[in-house]
Protein backbone atom coordinates (compact mmCIF):
# COMPACT_ATOMS: atom_id res chain seq x y z
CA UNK A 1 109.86 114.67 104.43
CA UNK A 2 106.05 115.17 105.63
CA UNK A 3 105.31 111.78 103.94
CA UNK A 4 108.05 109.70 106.05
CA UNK A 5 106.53 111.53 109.44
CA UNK A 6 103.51 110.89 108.44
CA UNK A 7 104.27 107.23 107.93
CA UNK A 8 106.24 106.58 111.13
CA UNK A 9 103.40 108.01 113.09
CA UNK A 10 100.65 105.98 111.28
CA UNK A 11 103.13 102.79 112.22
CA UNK A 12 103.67 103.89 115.72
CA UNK A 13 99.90 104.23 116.52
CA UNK A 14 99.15 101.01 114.19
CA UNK A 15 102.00 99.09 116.46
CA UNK A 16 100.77 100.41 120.05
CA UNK A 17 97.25 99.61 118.82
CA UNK A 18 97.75 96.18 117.82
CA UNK A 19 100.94 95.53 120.86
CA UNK A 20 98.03 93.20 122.93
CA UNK A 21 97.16 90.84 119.76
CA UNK A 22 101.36 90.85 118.88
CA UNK A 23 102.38 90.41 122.48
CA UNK A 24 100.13 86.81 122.54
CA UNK A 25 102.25 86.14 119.28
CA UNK A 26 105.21 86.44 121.19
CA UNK A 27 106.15 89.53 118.97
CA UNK A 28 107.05 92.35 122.07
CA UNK A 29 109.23 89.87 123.81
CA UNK A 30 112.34 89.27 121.84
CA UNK A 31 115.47 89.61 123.07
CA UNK A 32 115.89 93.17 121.87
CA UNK A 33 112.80 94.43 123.42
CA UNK A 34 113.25 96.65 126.45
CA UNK A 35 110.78 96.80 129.07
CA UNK A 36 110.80 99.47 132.07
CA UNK A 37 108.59 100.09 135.24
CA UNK A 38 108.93 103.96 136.44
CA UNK A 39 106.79 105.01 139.54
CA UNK A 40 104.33 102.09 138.76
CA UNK A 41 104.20 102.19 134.90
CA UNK A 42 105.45 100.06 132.11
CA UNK A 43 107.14 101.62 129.30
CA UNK A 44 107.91 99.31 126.21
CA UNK A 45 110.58 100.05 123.58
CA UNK A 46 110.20 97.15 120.98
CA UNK A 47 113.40 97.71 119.28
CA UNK A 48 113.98 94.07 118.04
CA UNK A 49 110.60 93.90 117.46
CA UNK A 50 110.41 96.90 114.92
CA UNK A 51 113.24 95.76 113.33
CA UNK A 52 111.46 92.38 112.69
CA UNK A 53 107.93 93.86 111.29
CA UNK A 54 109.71 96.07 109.66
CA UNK A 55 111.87 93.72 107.29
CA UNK A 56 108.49 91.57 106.89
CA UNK A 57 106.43 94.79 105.67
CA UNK A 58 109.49 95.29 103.11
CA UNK A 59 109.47 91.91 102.09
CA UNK A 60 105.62 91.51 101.54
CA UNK A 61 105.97 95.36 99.54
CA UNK A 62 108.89 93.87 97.62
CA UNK A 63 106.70 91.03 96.47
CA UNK A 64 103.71 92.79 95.65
């Protein structure tokens, strides 16, 4: 269970860290991505998004 938490956090940072370099990619903007402005900040949930790098990462594992 520590290993899967572990994971997901080491994606999460990985994603947020990268989220400039995909956003230019247009990865961060598909139609399941939800963007939201409270009291003058933006908040992204990149739910399509995941879902896309996600079945790429299991692909390219899958592969290798």
């Amino acid at each position: 269970m520590i290993k899967w938490l572990v994971t997901v956090v080491l994606a999460l940072v990985l994603f947020a860290g990268l989220t400039p370099l995909l956003r230019r990619m247009g990865i961060g903007r598909l139609p399941g991505d939800l963007q939201v402005r409270l009291r003058g900040r933006d908040y992204s949930l990149p739910i399509a998004s995941t879902v896309l790098l996600s079945l790429l990462a299991m692909l390219v594992a899958r592969f290798i």
